[in-house]
Protein backbone atom coordinates (compact mmCIF):
# COMPACT_ATOMS: atom_id res chain seq x y z
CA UNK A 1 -79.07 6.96 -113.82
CA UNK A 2 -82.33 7.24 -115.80
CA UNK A 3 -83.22 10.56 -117.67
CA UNK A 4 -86.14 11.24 -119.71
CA UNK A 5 -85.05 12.14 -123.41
CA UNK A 6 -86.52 12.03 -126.50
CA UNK A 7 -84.35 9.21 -128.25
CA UNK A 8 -85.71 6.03 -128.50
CA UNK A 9 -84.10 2.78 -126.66
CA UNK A 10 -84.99 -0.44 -125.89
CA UNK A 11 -88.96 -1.52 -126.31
CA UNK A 12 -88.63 -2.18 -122.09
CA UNK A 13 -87.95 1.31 -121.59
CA UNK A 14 -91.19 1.75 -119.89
CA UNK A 15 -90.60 -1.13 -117.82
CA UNK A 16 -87.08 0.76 -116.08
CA UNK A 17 -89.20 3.58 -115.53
CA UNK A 18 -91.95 1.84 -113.60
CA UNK A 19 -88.81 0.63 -111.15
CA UNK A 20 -88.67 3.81 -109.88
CA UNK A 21 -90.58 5.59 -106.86
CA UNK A 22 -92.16 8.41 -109.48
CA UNK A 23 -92.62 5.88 -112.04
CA UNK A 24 -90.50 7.83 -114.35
CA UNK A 25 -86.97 8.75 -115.43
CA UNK A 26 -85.26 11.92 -114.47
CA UNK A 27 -85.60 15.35 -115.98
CA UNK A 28 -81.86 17.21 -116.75
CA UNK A 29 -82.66 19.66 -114.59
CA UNK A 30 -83.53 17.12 -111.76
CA UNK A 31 -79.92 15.44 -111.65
CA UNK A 32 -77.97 18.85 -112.75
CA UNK A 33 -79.86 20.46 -109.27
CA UNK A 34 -78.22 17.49 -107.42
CA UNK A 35 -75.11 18.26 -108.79
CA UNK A 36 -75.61 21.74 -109.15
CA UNK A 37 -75.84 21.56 -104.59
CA UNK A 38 -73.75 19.13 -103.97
CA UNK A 39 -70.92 21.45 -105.55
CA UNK A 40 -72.37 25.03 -103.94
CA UNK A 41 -70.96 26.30 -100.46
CA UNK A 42 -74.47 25.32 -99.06
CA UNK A 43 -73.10 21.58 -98.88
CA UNK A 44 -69.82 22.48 -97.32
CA UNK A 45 -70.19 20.16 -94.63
CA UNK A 46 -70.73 17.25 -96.06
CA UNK A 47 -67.62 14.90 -96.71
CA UNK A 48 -67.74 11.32 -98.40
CA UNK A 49 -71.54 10.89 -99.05
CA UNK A 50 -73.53 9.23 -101.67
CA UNK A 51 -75.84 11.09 -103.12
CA UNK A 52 -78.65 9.08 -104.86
CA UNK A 53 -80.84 10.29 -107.87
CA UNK A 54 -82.26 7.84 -108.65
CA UNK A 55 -85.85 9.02 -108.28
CA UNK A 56 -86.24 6.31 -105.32
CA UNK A 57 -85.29 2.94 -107.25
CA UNK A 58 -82.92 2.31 -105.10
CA UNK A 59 -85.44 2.73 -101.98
CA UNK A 60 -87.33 -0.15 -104.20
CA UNK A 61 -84.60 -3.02 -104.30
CA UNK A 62 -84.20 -5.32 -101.53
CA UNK A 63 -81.64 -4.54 -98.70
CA UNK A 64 -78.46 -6.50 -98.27
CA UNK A 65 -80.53 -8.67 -95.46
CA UNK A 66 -82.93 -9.68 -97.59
CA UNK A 67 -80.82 -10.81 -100.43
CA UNK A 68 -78.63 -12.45 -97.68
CA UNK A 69 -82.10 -14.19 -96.18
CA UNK A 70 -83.23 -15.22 -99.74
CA UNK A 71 -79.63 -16.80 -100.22
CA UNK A 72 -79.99 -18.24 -97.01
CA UNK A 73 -83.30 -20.07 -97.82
CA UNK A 74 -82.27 -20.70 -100.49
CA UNK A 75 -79.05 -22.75 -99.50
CA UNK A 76 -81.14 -24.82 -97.08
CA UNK A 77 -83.56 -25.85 -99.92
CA UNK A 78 -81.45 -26.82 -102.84
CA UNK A 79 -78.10 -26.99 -101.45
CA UNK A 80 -74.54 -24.98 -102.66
CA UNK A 81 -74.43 -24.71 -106.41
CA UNK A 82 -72.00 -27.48 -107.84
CA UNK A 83 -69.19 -26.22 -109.83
């Protein structure tokens, strides 16, 4: 999880934020809302989800068939890694 907050990190730190969908990190209040539901009677029904805040970078990575495709191709063109 990503929030925005004044201390300083790594030089990159723009770079994580430009993975995301909004092109930013989270505000407090954004996650705590999250939280803040997922813990009120209004989400009584749900049962074993995943909630992602993640401000969309997940939506950004590739999906489990791509990576699988990729390591696909990728075993046809170089071969298995020797040990």
């Amino acid at each position: 999880m990503m929030i925005n907050h004044p201390m300083k990190g790594s030089p990159d730190i723009a770079n994580y934020a430009s993975l995301t969908a909004f092109g930013r990190f989270a505000y407090c209040d954004e996650v705590a809302n999250a939280v803040l539901f997922v813990a009120s009677d209004e989400a009584s029904y749900m049962t074993g989800s995943i909630v992602m805040v993640d401000g969309g970078a997940s939506a950004m990575q590739p999906s489990h068939t791509q990576l699988t495709e990729g390591r696909e191709h990728y075993l046809r063109t170089y071969g298995a890694p020797s040990a």
